[in-house]
C-alpha atoms as a PDB file:
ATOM      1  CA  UNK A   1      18.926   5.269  42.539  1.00  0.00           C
ATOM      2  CA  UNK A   2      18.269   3.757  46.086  1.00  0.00           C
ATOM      3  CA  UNK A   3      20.666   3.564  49.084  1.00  0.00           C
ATOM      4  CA  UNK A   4      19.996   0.206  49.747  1.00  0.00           C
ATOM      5  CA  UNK A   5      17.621  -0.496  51.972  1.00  0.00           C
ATOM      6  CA  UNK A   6      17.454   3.128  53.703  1.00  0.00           C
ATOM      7  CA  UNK A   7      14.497   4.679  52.445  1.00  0.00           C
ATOM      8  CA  UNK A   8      17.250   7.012  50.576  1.00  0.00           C
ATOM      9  CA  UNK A   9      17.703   7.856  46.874  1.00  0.00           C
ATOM     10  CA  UNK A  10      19.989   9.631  45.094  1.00  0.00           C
ATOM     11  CA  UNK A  11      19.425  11.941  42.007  1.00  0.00           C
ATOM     12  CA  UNK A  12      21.286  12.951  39.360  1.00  0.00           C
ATOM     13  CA  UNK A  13      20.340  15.874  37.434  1.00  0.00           C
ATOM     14  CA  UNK A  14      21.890  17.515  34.326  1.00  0.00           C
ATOM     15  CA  UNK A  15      22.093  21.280  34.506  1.00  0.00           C
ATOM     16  CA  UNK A  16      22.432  23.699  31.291  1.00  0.00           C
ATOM     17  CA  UNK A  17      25.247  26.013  30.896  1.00  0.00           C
ATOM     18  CA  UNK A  18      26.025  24.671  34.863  1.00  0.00           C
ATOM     19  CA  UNK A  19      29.389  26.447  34.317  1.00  0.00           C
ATOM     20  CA  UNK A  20      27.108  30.231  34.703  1.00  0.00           C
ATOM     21  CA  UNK A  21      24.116  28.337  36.538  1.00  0.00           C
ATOM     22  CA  UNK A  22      23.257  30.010  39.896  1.00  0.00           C
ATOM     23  CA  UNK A  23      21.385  27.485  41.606  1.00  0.00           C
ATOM     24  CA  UNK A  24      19.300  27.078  45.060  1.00  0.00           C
ATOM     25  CA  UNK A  25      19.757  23.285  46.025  1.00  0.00           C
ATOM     26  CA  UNK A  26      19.165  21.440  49.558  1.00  0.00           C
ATOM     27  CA  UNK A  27      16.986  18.657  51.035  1.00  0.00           C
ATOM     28  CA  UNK A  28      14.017  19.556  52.496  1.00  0.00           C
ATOM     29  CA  UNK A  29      12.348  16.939  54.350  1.00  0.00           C
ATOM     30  CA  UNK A  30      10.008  19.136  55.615  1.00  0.00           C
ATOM     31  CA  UNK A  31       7.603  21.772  53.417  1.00  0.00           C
ATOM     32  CA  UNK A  32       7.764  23.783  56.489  1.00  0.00           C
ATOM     33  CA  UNK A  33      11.562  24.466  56.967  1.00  0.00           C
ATOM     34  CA  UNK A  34      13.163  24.529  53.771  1.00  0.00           C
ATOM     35  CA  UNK A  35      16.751  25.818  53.652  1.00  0.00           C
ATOM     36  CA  UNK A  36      18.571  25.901  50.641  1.00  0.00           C
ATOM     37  CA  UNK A  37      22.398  26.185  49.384  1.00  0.00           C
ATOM     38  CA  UNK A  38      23.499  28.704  47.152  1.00  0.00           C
ATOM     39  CA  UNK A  39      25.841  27.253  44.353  1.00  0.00           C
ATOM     40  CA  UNK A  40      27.762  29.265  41.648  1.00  0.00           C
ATOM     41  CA  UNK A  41      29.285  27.881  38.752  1.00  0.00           C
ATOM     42  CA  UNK A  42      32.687  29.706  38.180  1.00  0.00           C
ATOM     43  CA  UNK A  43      31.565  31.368  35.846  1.00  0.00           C
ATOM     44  CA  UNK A  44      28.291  32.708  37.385  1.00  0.00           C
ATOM     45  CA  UNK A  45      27.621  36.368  38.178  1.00  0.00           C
ATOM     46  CA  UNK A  46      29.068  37.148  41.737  1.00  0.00           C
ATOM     47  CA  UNK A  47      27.249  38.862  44.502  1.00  0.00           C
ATOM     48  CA  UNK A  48      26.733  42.274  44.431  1.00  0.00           C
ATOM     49  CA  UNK A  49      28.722  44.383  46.609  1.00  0.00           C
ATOM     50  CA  UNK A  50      26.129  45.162  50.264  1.00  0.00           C
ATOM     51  CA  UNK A  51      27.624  48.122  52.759  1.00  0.00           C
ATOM     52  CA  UNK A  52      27.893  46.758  56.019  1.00  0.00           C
ATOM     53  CA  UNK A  53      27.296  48.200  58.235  1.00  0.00           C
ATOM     54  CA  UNK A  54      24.571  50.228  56.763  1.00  0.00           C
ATOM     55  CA  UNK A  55      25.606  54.436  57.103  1.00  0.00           C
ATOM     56  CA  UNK A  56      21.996  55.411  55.804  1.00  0.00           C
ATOM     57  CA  UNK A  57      18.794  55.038  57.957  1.00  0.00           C
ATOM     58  CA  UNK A  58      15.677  52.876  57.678  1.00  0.00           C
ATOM     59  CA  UNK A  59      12.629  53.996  58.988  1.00  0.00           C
ATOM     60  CA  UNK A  60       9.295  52.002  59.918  1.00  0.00           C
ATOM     61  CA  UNK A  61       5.898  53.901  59.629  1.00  0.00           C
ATOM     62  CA  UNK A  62       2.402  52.800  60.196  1.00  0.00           C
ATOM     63  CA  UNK A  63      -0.463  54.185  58.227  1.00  0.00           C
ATOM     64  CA  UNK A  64      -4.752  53.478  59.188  1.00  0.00           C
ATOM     65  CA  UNK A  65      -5.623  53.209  55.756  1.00  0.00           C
ATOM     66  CA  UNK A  66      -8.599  54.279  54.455  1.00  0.00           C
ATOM     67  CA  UNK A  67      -8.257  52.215  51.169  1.00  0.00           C
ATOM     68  CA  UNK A  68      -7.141  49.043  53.151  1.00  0.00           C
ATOM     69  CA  UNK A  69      -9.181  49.355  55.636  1.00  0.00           C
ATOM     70  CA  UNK A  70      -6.707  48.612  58.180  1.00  0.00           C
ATOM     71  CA  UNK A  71      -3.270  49.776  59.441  1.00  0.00           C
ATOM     72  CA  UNK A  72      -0.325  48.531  57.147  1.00  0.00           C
ATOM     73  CA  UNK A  73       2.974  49.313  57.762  1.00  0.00           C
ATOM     74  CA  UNK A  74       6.057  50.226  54.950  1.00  0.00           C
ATOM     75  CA  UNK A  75       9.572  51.512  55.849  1.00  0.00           C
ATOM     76  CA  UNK A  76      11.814  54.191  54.151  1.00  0.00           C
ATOM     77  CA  UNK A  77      15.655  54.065  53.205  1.00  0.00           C
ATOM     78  CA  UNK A  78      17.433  57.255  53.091  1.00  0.00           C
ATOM     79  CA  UNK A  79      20.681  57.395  52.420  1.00  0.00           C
ATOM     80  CA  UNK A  80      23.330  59.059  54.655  1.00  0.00           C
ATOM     81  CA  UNK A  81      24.553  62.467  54.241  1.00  0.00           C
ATOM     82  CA  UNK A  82      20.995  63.273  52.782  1.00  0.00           C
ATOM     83  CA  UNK A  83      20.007  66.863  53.446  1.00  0.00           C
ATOM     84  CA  UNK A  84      16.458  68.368  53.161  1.00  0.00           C
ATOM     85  CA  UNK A  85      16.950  70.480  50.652  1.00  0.00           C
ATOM     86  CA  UNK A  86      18.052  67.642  48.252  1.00  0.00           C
ATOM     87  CA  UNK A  87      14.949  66.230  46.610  1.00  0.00           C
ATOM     88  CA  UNK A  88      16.012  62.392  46.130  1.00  0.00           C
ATOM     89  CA  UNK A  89      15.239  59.598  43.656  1.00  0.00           C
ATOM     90  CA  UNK A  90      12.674  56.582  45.055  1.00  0.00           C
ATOM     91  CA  UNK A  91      12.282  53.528  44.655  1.00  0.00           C
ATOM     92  CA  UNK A  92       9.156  52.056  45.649  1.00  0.00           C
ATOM     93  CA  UNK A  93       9.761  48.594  45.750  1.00  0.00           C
ATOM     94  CA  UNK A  94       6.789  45.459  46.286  1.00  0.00           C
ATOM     95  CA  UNK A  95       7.360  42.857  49.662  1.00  0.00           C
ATOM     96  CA  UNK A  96       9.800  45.635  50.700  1.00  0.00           C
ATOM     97  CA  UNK A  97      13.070  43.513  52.095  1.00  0.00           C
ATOM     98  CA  UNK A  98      14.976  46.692  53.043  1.00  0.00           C
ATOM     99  CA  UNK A  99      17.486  44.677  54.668  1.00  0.00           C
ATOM    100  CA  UNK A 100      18.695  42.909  51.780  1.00  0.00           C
ATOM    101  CA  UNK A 101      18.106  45.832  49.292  1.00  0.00           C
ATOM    102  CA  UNK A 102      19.051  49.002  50.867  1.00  0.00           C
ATOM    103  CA  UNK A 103      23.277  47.919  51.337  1.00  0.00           C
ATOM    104  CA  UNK A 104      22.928  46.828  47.712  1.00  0.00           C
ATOM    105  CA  UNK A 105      21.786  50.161  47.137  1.00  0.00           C
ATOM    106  CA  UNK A 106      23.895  51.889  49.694  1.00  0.00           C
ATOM    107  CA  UNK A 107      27.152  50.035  48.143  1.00  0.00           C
ATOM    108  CA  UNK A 108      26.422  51.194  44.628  1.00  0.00           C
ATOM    109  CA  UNK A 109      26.190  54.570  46.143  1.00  0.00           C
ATOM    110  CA  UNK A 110      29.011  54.352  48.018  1.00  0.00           C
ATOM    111  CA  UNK A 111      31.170  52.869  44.804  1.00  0.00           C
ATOM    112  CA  UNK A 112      29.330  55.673  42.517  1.00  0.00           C
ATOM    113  CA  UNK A 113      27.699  53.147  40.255  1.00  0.00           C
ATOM    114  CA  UNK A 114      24.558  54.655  41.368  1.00  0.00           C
ATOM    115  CA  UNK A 115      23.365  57.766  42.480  1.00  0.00           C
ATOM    116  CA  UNK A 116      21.719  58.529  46.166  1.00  0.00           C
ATOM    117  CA  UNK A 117      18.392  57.567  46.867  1.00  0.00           C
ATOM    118  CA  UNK A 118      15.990  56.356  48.582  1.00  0.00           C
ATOM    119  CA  UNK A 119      13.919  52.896  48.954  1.00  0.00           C
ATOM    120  CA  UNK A 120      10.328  52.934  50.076  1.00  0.00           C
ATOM    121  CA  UNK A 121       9.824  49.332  51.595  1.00  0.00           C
ATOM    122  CA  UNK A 122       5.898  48.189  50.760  1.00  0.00           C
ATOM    123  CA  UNK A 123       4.652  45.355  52.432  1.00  0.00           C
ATOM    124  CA  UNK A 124       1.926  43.004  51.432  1.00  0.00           C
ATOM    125  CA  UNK A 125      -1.359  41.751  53.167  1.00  0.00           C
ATOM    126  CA  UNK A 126      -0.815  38.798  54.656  1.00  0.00           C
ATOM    127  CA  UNK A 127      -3.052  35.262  54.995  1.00  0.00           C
ATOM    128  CA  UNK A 128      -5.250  33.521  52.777  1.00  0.00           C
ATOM    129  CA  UNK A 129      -8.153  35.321  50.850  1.00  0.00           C
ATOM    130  CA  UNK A 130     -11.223  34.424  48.504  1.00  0.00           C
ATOM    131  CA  UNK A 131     -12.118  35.357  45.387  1.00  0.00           C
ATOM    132  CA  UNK A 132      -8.754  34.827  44.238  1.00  0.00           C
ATOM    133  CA  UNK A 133      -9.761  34.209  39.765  1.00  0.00           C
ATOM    134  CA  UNK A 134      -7.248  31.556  40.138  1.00  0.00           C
ATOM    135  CA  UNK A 135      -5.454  29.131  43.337  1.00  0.00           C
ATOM    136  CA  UNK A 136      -3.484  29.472  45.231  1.00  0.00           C
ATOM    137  CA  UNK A 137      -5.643  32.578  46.510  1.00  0.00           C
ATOM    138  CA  UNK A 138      -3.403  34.896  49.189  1.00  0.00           C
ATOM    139  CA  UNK A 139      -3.987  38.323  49.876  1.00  0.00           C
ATOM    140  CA  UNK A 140      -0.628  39.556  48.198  1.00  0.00           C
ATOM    141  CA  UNK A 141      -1.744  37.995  44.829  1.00  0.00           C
ATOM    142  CA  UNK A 142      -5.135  39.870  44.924  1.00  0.00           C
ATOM    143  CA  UNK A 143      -3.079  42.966  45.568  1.00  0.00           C
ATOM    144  CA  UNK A 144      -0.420  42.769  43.309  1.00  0.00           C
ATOM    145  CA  UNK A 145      -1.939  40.721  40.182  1.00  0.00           C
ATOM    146  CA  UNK A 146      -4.660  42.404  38.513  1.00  0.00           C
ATOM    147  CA  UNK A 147      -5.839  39.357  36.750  1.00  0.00           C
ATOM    148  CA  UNK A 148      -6.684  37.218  39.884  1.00  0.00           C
ATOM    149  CA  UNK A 149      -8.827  40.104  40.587  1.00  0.00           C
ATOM    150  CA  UNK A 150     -12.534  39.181  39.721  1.00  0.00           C
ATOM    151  CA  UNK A 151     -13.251  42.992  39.143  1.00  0.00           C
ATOM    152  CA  UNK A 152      -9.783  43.373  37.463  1.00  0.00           C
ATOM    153  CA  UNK A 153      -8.485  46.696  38.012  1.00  0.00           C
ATOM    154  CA  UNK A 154     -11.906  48.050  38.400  1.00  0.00           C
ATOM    155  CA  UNK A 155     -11.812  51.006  41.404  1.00  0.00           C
ATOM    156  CA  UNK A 156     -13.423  48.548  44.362  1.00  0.00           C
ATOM    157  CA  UNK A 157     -10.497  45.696  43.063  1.00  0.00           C
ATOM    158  CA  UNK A 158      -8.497  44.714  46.224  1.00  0.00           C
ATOM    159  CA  UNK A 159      -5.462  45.610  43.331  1.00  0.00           C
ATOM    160  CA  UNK A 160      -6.794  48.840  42.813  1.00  0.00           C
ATOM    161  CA  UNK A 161      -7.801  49.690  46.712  1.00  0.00           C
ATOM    162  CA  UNK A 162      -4.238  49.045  47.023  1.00  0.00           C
ATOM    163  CA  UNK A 163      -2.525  50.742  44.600  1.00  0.00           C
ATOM    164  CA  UNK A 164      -4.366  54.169  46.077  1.00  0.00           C
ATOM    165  CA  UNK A 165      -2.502  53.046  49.155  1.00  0.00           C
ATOM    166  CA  UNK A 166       0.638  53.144  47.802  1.00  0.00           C
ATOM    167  CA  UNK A 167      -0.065  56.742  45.388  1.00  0.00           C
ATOM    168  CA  UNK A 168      -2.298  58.491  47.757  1.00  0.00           C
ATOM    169  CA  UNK A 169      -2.051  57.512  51.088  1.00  0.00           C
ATOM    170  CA  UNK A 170       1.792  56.595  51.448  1.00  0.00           C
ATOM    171  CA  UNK A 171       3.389  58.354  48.718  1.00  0.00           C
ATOM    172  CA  UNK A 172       2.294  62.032  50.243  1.00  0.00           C
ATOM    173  CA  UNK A 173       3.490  60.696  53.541  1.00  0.00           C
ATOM    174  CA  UNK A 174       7.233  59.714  52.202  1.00  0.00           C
ATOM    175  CA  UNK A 175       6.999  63.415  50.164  1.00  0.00           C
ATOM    176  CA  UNK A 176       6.133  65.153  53.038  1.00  0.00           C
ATOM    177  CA  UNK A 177       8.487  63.637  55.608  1.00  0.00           C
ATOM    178  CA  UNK A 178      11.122  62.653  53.757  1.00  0.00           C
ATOM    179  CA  UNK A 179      13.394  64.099  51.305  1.00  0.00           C
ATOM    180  CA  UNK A 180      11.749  62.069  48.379  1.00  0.00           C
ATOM    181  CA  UNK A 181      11.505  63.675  44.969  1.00  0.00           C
ATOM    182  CA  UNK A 182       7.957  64.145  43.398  1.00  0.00           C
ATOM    183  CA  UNK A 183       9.146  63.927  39.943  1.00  0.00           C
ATOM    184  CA  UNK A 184       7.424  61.239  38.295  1.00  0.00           C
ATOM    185  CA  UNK A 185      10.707  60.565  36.667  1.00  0.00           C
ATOM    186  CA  UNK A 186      13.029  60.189  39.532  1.00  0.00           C
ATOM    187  CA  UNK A 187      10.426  57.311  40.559  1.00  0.00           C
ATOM    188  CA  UNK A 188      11.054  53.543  40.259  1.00  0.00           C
ATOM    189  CA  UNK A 189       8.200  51.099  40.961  1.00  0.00           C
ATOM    190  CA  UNK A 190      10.070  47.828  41.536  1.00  0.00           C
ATOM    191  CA  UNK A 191       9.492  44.589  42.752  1.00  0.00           C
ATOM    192  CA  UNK A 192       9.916  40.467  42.079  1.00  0.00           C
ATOM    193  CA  UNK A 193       7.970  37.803  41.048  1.00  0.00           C
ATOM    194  CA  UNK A 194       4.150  38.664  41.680  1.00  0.00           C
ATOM    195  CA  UNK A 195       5.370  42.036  42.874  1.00  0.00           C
ATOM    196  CA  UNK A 196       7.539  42.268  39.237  1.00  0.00           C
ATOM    197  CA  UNK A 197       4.089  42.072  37.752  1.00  0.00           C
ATOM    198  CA  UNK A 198       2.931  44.594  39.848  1.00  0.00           C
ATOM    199  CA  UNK A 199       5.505  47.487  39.305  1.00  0.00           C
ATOM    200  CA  UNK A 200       4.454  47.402  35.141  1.00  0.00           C
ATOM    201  CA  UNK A 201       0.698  47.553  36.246  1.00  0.00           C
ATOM    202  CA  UNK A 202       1.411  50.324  38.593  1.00  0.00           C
ATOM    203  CA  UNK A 203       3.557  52.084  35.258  1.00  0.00           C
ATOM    204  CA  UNK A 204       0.872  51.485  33.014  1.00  0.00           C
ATOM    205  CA  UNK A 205      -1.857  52.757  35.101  1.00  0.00           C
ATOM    206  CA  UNK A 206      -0.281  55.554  36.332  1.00  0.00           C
ATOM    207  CA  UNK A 207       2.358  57.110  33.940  1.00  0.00           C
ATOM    208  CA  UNK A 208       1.493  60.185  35.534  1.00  0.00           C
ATOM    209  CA  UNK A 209       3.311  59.125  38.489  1.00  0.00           C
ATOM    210  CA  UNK A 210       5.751  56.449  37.594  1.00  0.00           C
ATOM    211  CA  UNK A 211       8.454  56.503  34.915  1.00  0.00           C
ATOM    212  CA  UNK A 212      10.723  54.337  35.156  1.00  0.00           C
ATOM    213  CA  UNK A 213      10.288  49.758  36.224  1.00  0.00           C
ATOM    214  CA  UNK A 214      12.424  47.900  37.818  1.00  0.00           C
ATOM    215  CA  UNK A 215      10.779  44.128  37.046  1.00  0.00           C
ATOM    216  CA  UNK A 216      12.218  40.853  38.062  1.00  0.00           C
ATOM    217  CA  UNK A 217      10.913  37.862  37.054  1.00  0.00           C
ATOM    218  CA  UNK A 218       7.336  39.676  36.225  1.00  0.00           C
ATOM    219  CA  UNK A 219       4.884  36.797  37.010  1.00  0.00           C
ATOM    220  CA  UNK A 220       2.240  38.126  34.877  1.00  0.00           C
ATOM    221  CA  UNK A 221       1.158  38.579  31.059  1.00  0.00           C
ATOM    222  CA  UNK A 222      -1.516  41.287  31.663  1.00  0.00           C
ATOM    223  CA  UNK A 223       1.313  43.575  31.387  1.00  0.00           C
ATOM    224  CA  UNK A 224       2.107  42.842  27.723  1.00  0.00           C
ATOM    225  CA  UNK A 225      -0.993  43.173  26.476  1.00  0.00           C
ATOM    226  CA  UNK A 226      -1.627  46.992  27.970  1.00  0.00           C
ATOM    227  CA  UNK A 227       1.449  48.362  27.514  1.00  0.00           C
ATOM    228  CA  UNK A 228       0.782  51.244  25.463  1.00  0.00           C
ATOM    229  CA  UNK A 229       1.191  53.865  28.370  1.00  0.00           C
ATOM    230  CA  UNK A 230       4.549  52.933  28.737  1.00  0.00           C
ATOM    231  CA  UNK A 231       5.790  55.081  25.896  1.00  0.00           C
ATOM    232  CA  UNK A 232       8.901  57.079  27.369  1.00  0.00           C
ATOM    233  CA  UNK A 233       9.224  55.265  30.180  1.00  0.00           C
ATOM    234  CA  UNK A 234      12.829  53.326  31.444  1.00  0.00           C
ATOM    235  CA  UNK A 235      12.274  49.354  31.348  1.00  0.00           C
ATOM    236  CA  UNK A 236      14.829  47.151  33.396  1.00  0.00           C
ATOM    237  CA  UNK A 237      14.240  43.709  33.783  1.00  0.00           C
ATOM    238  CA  UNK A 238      15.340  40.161  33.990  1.00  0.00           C
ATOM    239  CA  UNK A 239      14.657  36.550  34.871  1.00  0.00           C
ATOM    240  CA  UNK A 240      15.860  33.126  34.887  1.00  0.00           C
ATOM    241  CA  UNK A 241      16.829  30.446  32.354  1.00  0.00           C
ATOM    242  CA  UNK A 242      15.105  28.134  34.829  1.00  0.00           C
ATOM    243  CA  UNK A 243      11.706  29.886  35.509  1.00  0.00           C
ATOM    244  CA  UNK A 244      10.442  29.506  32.088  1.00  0.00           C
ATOM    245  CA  UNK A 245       7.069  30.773  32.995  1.00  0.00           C
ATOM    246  CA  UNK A 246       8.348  33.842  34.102  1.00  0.00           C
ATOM    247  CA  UNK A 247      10.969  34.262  31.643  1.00  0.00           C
ATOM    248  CA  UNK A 248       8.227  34.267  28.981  1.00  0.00           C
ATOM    249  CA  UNK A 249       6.271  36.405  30.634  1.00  0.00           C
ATOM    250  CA  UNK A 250       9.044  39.191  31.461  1.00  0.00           C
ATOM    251  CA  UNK A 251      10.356  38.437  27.830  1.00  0.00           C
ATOM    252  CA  UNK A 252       6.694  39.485  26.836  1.00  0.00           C
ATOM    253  CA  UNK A 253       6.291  42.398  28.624  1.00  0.00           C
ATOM    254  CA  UNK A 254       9.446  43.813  27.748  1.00  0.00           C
ATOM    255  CA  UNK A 255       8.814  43.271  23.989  1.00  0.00           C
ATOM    256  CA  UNK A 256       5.861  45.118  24.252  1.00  0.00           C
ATOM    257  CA  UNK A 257       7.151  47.756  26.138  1.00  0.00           C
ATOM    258  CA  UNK A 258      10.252  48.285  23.601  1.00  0.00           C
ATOM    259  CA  UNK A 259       7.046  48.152  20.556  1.00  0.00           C
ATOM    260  CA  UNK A 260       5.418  50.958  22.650  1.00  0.00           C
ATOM    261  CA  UNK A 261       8.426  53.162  23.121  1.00  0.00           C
ATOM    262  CA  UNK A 262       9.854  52.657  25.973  1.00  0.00           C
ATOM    263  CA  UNK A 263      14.111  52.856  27.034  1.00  0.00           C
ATOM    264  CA  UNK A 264      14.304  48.967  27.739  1.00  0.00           C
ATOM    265  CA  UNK A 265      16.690  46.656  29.153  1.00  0.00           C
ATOM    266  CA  UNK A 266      16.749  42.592  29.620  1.00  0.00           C
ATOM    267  CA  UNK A 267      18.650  40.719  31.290  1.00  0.00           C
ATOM    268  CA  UNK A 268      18.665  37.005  31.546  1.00  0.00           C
ATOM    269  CA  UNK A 269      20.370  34.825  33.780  1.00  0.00           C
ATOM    270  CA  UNK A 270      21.025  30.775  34.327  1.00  0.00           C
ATOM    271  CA  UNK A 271      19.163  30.680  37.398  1.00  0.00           C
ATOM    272  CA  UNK A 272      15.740  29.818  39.008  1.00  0.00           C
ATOM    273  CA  UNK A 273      13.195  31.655  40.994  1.00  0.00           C
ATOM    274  CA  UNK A 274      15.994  33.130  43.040  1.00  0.00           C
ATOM    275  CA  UNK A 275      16.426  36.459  45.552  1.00  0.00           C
ATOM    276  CA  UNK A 276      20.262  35.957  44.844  1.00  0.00           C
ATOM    277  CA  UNK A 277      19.120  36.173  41.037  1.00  0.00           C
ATOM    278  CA  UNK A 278      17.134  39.262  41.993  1.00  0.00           C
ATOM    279  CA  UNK A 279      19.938  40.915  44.065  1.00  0.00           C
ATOM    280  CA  UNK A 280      22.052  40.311  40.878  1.00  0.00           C
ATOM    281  CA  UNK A 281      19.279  42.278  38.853  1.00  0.00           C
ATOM    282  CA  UNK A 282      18.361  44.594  41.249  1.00  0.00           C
ATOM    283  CA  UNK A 283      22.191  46.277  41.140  1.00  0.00           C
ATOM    284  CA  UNK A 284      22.154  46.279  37.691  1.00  0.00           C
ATOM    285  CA  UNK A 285      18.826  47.969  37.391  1.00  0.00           C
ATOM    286  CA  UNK A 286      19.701  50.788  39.763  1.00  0.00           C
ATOM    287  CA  UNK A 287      22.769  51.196  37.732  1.00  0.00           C
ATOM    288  CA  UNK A 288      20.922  52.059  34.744  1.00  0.00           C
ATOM    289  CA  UNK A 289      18.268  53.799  35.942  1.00  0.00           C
ATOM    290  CA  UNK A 290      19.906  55.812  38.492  1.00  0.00           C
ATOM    291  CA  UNK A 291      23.171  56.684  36.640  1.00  0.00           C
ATOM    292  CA  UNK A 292      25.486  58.616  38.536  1.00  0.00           C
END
């Protein structure tokens, strides 16, 4: 409705189950500097517990990649009180935002929910790209969505040169320098949205190596329809009532995860496209793949 003559509307919307609806809501005037509210209905999940401050260290490394063809950078998470002789858990985890996942992590340590490891930080290239299948085209999509890949996941993909990044040129680093575990079982390929998508493609390409997901809001279906490989392995993941796109699509993958053999575990929430959704997840999942 307008506001008289001020160029102003209002807008009244009608939210489902608003009563457990987690919602992101502002104004933004301007594309460029968005800034959102978070609201909770009473009877919405709360916030996970964070440490703070953080006892554990995080540490930023550079690598010259050969795959890449340029220097990236990732940073590692270790707990505190970790010793080198102790062999840890990982948790390799797409966009790697340490700073909001490693005192969810630490806290779920601390409260023995979860136990100690550690959280290998990736970061994405950066900028626009071409020969994205489908728009927008960035260089994270190419690197985390096999199917905007022309080649797919053939071995000169941009998904593919990167996913020897992360197994052969920063994996050995973390193992060697850190005191990460080389079990393919005590690792967790996580990540959100495009990188969701990514962490069952990484899983189903290399079971050899990975073992266990960690997927919120997956924003792919390639996943569901090659899921065979993921026989045995440990499946958490969620999404929101108000992504329906991704809900379907981590619904799918999932399903055919659970029909292949895999340990699985959904959750769904009443919320969007959220990173307070995916903090929500992202305790849960350590919880029940990294049981104390």
């Amino acid at each position: 409705e307008p506001l008289g003559d001020s160029g102003f509307g209002t807008v009244t919307v009608r939210v489902p189950r608003v009563a457990e609806a987690l919602l992101d809501a502002g104004f933004f005037p301007d594309p460029d500097k968005r800034a959102a509210e978070e609201i909770r209905g009473p009877q919405a999940p709360p916030r996970p517990p964070s440490a703070s401050p953080l006892r554990g260290t995080i540490t930023a490394r550079t690598i010259v990649s050969e795959h890449l063809g340029e220097e990236r950078a990732f940073a590692v998470y270790v707990p505190a009180d970790a010793s080198a002789e102790t062999r840890l858990p990982v948790i390799y985890l797409a966009d790697g935002d340490l700073r909001r996942y490693a005192p969810i992590l630490e806290a779920a340590i601390r409260d023995g929910r979860a136990r100690p490891a550690m959280i290998v930080g990736l970061y994405p290239g950066q900028g626009p790209a071409e020969g994205c299948v489908s728009a927008p085209c960035d260089r994270r999509m190419l690197e985390y969505l096999i199917q905007a890949n022309p080649a797919r996941d053939a071995p000169d993909s941009v998904f593919s040169r990167h996913l020897r990044f992360v197994t052969e040129e920063v994996m050995p680093t973390v193992e060697r320098e850190f005191p990460a575990s080389t079990r393919a079982e005590d690792r967790i390929v996580a990540g959100y949205s495009n990188g969701g998508a990514w962490a069952f493609a990484a899983a189903i390409l290399r079971p050899d190596l990975f073992r266990n997901v960690l997927a919120m809001s997956a924003g792919a279906q390639w996943a569901a329809d090659h899921a065979a490989p993921l026989r045995g392995a440990r499946i958490y993941a969620g999404a929101g009532l108000f992504e329906p796109g991704f809900l379907e699509r981590t619904r799918s993958a999932t399903a055919a995860a659970e029909a292949a053999g895999a340990e699985v575990r959904m959750r769904e929430l009443v919320a969007g496209h959220s990173p307070a959704m995916w903090e929500i997840l992202f305790a849960d999942g350590i919880a029940w793949l990294l049981p104390p």
